[in-house]
PDB file of N, CA and C in Angstrom:
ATOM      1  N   UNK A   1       0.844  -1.173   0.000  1.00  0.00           N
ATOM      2  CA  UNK A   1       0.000   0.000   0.000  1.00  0.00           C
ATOM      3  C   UNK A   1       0.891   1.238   0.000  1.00  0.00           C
ATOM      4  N   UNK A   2       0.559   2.090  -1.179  1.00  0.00           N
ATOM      5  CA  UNK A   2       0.948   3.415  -1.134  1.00  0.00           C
ATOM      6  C   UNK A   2       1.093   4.747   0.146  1.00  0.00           C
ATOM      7  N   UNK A   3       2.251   4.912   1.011  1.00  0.00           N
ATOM      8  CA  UNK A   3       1.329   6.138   1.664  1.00  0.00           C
ATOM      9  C   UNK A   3       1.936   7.192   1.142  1.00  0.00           C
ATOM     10  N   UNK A   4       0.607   8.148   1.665  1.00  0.00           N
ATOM     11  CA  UNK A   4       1.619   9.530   1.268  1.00  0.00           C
ATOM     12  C   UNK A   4       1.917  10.179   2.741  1.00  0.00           C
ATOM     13  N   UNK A   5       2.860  11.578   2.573  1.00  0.00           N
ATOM     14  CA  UNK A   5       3.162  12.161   3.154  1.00  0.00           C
ATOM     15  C   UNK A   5       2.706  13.626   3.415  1.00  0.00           C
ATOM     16  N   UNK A   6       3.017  14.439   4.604  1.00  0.00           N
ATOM     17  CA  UNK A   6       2.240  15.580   4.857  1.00  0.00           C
ATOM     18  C   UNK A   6       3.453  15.987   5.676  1.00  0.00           C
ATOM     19  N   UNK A   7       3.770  17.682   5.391  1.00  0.00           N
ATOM     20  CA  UNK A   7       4.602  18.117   6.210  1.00  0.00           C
ATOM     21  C   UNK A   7       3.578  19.285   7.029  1.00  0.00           C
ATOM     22  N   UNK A   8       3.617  19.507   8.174  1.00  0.00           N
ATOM     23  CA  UNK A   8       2.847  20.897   8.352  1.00  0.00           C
ATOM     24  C   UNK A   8       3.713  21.913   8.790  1.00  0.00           C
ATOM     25  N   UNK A   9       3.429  22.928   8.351  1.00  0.00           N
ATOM     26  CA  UNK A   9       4.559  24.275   9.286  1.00  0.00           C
ATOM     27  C   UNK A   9       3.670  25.357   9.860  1.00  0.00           C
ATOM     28  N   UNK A  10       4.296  25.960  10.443  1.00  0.00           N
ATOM     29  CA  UNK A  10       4.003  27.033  11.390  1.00  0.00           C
ATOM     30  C   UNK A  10       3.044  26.780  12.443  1.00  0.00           C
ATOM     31  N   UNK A  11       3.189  25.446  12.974  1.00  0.00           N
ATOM     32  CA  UNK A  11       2.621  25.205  14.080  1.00  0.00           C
ATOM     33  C   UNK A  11       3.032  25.938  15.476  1.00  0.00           C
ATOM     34  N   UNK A  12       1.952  26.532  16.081  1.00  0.00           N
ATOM     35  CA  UNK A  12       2.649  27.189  17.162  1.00  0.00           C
ATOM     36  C   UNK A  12       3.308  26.065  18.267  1.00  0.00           C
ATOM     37  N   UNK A  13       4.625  27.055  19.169  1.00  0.00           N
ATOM     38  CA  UNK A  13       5.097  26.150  20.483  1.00  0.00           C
ATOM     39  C   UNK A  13       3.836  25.411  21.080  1.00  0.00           C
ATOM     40  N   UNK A  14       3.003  26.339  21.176  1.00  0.00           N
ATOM     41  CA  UNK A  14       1.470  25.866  22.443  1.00  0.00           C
ATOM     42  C   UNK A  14       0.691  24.471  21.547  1.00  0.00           C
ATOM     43  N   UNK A  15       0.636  24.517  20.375  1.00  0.00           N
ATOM     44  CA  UNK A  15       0.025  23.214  19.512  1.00  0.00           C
ATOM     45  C   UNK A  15       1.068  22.425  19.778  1.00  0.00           C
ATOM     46  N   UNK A  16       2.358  22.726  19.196  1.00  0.00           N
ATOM     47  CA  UNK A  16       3.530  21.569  19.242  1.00  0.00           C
ATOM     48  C   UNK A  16       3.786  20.748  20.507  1.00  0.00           C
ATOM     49  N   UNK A  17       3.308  21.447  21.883  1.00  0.00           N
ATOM     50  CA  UNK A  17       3.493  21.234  23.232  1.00  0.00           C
ATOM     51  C   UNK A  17       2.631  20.315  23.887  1.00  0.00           C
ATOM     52  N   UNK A  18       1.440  20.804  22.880  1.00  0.00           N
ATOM     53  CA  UNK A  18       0.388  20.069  23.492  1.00  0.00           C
ATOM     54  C   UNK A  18      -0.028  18.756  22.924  1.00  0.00           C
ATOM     55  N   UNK A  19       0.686  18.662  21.065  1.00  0.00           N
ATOM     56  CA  UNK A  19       0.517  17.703  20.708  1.00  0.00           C
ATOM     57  C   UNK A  19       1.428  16.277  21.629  1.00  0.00           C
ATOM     58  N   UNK A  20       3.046  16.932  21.667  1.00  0.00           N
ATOM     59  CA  UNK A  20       4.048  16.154  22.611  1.00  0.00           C
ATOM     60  C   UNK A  20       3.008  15.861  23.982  1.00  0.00           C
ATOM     61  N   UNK A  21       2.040  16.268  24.969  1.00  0.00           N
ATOM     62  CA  UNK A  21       2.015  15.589  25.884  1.00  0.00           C
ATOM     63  C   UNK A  21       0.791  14.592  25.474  1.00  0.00           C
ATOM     64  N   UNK A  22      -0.264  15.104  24.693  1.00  0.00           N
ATOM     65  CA  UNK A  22      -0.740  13.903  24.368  1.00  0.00           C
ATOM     66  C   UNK A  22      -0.544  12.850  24.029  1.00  0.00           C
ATOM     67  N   UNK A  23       0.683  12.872  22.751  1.00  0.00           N
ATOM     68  CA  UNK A  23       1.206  11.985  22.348  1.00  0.00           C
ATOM     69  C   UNK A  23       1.606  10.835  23.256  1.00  0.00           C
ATOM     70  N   UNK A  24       2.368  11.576  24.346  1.00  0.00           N
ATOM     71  CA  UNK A  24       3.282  11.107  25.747  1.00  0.00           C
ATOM     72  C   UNK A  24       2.086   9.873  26.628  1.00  0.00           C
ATOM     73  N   UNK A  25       0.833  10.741  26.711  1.00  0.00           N
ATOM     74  CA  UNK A  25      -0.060  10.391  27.833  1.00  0.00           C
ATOM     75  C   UNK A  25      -1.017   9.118  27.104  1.00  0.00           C
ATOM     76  N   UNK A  26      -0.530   8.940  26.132  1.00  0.00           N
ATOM     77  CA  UNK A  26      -1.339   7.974  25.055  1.00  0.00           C
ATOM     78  C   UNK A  26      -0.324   6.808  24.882  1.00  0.00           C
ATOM     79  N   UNK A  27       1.021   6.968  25.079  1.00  0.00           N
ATOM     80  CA  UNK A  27       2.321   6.271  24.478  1.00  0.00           C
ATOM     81  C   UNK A  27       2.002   6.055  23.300  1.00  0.00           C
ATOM     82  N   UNK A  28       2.066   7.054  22.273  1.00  0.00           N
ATOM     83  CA  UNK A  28       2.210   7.217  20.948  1.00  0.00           C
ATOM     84  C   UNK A  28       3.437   8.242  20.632  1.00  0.00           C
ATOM     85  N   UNK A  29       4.226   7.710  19.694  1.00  0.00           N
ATOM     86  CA  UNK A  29       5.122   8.938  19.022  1.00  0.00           C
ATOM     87  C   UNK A  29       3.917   9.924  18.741  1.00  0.00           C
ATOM     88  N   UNK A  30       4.850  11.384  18.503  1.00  0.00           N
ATOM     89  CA  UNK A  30       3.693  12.536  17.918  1.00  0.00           C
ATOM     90  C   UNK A  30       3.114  12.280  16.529  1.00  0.00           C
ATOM     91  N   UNK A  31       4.124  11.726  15.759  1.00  0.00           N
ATOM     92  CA  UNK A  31       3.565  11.338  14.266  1.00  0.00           C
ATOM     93  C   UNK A  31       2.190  10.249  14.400  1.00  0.00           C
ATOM     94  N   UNK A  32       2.500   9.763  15.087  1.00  0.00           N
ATOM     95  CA  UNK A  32       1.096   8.394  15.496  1.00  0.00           C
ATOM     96  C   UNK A  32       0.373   8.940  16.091  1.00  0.00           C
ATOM     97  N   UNK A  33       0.666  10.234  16.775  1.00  0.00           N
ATOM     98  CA  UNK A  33      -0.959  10.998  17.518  1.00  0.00           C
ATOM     99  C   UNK A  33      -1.541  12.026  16.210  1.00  0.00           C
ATOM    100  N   UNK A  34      -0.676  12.281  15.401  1.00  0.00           N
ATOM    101  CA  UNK A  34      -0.885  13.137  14.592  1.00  0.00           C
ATOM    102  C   UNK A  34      -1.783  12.555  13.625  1.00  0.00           C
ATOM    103  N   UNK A  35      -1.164  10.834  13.345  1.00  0.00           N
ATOM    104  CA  UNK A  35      -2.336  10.545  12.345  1.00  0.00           C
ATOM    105  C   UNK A  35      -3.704   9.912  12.890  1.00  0.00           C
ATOM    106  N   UNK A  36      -3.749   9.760  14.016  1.00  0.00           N
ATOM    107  CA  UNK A  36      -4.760   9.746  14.449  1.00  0.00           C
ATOM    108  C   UNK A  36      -5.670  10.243  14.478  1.00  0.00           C
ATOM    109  N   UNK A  37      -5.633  11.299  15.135  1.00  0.00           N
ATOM    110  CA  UNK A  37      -6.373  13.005  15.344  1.00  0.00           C
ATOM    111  C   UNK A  37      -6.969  12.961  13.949  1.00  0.00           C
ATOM    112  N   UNK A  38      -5.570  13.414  12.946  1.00  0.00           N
ATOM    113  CA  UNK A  38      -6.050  13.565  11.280  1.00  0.00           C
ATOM    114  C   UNK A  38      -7.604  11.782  10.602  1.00  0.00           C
ATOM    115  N   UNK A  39      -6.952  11.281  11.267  1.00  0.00           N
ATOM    116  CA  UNK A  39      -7.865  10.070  10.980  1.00  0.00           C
ATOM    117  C   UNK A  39      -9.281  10.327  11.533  1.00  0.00           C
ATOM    118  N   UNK A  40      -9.158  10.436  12.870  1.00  0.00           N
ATOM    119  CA  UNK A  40     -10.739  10.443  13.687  1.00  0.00           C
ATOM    120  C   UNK A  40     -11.554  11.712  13.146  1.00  0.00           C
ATOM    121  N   UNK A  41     -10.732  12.768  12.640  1.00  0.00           N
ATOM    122  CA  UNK A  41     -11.732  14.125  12.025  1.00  0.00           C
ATOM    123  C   UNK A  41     -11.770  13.730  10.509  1.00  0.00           C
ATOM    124  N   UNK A  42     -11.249  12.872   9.819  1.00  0.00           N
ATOM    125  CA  UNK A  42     -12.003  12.778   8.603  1.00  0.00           C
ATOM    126  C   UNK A  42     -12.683  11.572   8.467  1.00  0.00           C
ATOM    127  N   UNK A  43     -12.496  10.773   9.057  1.00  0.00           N
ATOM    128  CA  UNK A  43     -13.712   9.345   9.487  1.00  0.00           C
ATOM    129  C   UNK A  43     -14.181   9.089  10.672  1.00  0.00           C
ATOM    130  N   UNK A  44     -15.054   9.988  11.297  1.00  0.00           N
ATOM    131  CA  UNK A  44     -15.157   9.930  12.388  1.00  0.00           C
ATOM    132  C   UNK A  44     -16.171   8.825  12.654  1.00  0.00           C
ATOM    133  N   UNK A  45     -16.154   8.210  13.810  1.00  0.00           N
ATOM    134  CA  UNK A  45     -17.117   7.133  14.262  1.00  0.00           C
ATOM    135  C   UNK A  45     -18.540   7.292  14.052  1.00  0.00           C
ATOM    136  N   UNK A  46     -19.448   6.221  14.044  1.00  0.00           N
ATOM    137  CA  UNK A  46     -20.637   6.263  13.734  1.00  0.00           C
ATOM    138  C   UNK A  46     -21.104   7.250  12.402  1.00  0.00           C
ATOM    139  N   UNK A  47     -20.260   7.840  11.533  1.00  0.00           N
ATOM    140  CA  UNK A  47     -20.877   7.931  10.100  1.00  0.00           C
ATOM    141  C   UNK A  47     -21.719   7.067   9.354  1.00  0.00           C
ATOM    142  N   UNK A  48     -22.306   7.647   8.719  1.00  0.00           N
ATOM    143  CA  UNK A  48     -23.275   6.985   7.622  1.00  0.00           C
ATOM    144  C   UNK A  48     -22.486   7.166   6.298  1.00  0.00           C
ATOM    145  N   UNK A  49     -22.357   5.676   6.334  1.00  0.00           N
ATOM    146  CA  UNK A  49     -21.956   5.546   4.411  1.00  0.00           C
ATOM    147  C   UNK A  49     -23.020   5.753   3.670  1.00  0.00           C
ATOM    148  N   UNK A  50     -22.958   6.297   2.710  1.00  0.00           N
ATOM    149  CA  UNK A  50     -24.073   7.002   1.336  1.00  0.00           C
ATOM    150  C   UNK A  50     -24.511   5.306   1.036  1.00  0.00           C
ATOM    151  N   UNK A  51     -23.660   4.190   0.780  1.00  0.00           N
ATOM    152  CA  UNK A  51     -23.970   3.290   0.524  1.00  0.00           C
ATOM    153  C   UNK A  51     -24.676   2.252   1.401  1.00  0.00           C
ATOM    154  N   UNK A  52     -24.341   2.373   2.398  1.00  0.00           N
ATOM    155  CA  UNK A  52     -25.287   1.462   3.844  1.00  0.00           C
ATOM    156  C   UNK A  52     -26.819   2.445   3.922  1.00  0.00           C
ATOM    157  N   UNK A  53     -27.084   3.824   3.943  1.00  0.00           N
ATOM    158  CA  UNK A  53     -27.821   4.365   4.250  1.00  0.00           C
ATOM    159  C   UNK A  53     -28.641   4.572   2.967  1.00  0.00           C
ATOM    160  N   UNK A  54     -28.350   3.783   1.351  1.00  0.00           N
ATOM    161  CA  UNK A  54     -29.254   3.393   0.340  1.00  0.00           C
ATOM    162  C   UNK A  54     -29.399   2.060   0.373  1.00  0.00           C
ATOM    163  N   UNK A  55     -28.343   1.168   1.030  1.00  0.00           N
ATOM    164  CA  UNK A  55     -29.138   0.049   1.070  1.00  0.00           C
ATOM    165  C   UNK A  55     -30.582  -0.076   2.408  1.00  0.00           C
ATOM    166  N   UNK A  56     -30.004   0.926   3.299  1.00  0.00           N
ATOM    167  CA  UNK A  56     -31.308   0.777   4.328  1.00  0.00           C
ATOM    168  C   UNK A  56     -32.530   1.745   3.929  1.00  0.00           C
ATOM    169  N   UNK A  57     -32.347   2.199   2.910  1.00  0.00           N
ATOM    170  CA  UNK A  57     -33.279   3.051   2.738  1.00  0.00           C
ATOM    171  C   UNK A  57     -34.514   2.038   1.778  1.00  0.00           C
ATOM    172  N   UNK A  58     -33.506   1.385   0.668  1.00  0.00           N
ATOM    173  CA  UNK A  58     -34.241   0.219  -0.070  1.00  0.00           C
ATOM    174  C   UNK A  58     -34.831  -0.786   0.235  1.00  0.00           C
ATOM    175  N   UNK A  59     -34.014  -1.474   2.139  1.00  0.00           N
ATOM    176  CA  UNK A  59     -34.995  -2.266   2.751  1.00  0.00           C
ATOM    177  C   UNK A  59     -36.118  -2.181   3.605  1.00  0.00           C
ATOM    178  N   UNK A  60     -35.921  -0.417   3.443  1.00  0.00           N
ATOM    179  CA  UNK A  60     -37.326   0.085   4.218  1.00  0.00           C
ATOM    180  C   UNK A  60     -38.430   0.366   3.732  1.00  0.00           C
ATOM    181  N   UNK A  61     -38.275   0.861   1.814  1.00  0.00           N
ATOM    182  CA  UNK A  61     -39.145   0.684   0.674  1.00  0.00           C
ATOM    183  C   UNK A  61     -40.155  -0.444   0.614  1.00  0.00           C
ATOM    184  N   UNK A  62     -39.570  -1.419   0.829  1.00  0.00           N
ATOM    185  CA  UNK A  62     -40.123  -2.493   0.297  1.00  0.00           C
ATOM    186  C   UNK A  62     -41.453  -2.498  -0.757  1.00  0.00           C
ATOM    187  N   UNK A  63     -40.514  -2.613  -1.577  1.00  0.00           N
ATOM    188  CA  UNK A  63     -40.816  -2.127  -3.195  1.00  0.00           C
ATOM    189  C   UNK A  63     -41.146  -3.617  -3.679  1.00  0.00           C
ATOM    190  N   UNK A  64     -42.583  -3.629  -4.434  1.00  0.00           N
ATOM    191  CA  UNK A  64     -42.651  -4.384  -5.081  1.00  0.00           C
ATOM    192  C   UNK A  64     -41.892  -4.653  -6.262  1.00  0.00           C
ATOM    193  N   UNK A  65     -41.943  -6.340  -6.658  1.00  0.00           N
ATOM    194  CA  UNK A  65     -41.200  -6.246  -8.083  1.00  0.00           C
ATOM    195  C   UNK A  65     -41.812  -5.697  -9.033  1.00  0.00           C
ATOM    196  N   UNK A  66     -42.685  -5.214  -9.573  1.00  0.00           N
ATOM    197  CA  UNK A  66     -43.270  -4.408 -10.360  1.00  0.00           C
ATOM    198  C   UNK A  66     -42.677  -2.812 -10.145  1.00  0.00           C
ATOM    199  N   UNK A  67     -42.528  -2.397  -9.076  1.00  0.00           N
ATOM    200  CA  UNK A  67     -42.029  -1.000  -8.342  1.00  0.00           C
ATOM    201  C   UNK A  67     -40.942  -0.912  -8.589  1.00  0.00           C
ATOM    202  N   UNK A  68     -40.083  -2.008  -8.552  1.00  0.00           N
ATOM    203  CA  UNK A  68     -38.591  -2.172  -8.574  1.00  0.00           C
ATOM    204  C   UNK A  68     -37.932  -2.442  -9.746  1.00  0.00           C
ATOM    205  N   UNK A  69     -38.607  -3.171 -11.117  1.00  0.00           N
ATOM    206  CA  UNK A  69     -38.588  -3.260 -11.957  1.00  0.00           C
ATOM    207  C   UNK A  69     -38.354  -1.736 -12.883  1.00  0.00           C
ATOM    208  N   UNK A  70     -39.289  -0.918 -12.313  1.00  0.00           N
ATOM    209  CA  UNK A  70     -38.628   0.790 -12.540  1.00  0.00           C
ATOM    210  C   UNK A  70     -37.098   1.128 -12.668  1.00  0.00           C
ATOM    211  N   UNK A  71     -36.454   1.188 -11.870  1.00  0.00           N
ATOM    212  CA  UNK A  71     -35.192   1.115 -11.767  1.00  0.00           C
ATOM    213  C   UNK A  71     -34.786   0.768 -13.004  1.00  0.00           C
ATOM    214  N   UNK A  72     -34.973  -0.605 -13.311  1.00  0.00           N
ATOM    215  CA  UNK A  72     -33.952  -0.955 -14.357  1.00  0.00           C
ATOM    216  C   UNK A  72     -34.449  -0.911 -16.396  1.00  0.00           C
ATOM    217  N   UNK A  73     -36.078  -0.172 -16.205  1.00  0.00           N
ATOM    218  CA  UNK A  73     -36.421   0.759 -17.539  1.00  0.00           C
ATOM    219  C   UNK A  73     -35.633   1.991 -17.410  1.00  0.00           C
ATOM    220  N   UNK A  74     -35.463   2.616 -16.481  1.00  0.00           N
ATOM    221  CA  UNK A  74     -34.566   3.430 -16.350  1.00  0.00           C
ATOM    222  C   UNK A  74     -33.489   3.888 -16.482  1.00  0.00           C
ATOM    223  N   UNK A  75     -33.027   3.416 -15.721  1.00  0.00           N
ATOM    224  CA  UNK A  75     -31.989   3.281 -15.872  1.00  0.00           C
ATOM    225  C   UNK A  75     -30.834   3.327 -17.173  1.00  0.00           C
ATOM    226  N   UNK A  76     -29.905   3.862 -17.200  1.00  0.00           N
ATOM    227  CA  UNK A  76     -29.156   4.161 -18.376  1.00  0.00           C
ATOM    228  C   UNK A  76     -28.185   2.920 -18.789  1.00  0.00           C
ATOM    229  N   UNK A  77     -28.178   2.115 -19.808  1.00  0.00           N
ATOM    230  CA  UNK A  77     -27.913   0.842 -20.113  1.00  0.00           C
ATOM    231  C   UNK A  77     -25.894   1.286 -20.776  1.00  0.00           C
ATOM    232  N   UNK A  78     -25.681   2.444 -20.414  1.00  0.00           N
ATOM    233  CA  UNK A  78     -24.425   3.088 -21.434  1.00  0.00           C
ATOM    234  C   UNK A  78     -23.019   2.699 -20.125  1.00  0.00           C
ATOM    235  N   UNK A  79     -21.962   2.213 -21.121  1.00  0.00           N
ATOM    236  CA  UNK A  79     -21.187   2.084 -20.084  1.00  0.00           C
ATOM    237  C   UNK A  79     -20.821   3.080 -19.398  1.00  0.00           C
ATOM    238  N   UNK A  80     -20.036   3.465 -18.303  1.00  0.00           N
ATOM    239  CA  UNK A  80     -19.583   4.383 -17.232  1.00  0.00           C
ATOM    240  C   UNK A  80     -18.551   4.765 -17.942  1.00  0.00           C
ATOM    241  N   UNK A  81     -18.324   6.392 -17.917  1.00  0.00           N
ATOM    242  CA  UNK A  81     -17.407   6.997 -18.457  1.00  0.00           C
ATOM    243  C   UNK A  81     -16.613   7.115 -16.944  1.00  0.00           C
ATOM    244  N   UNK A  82     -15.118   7.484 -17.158  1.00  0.00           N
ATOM    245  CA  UNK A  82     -14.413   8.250 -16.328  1.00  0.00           C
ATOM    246  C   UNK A  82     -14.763   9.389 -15.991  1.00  0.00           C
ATOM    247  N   UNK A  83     -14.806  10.227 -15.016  1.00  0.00           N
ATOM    248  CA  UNK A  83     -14.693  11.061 -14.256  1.00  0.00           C
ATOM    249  C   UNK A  83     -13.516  11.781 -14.742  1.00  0.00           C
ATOM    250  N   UNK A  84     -13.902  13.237 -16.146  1.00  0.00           N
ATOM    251  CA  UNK A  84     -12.929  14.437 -16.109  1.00  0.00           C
ATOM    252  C   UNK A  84     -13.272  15.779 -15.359  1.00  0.00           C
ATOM    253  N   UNK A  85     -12.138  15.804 -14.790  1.00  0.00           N
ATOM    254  CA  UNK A  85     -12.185  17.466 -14.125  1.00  0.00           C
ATOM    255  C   UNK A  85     -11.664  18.590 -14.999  1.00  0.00           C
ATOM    256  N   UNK A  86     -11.374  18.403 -16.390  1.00  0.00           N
ATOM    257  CA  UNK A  86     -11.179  19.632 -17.470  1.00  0.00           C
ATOM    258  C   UNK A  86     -12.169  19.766 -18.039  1.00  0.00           C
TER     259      UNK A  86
END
């Protein structure tokens, strides 16, 4: 697995200080409290995946097969293009 890297600067003494005792009071190096922190604020616990919260949404439908059969007249039969951002 690929990782990447992140440098941050201009962290103040009082962040840098405070990251070191957490780090300390956890027995984590600061880099391992750092990716933590960074981890728990962009996946934080108990989220809803877009995908768990359409499959529960579909078993709460309870859509007949006639109802459900919709979907797939619909539906666009064309393969999936890539995703451009130009």
């Amino acid at each position: 697995m690929n990782m990447a890297m992140l440098t941050v600067r201009n962290i103040t003494d009082e962040v840098h200080r405070a990251l070191r005792v957490r780090a300390a009071q956890r027995g984590h190096s600061m880099e391992a409290e750092v990716r933590e922190i960074l981890e728990s604020a962009v996946n934080p616990r108990g989220r809803v995946k877009l995908g768990s919260l359409l499959v529960y949404m579909g078993r709460r439908a309870k859509l007949s097969d006639e109802e459900f059969s919709v979907f797939d007249r619909v539906r666009s039969k064309a393969p999936a293009r890539p995703v451009s951002f130009e």
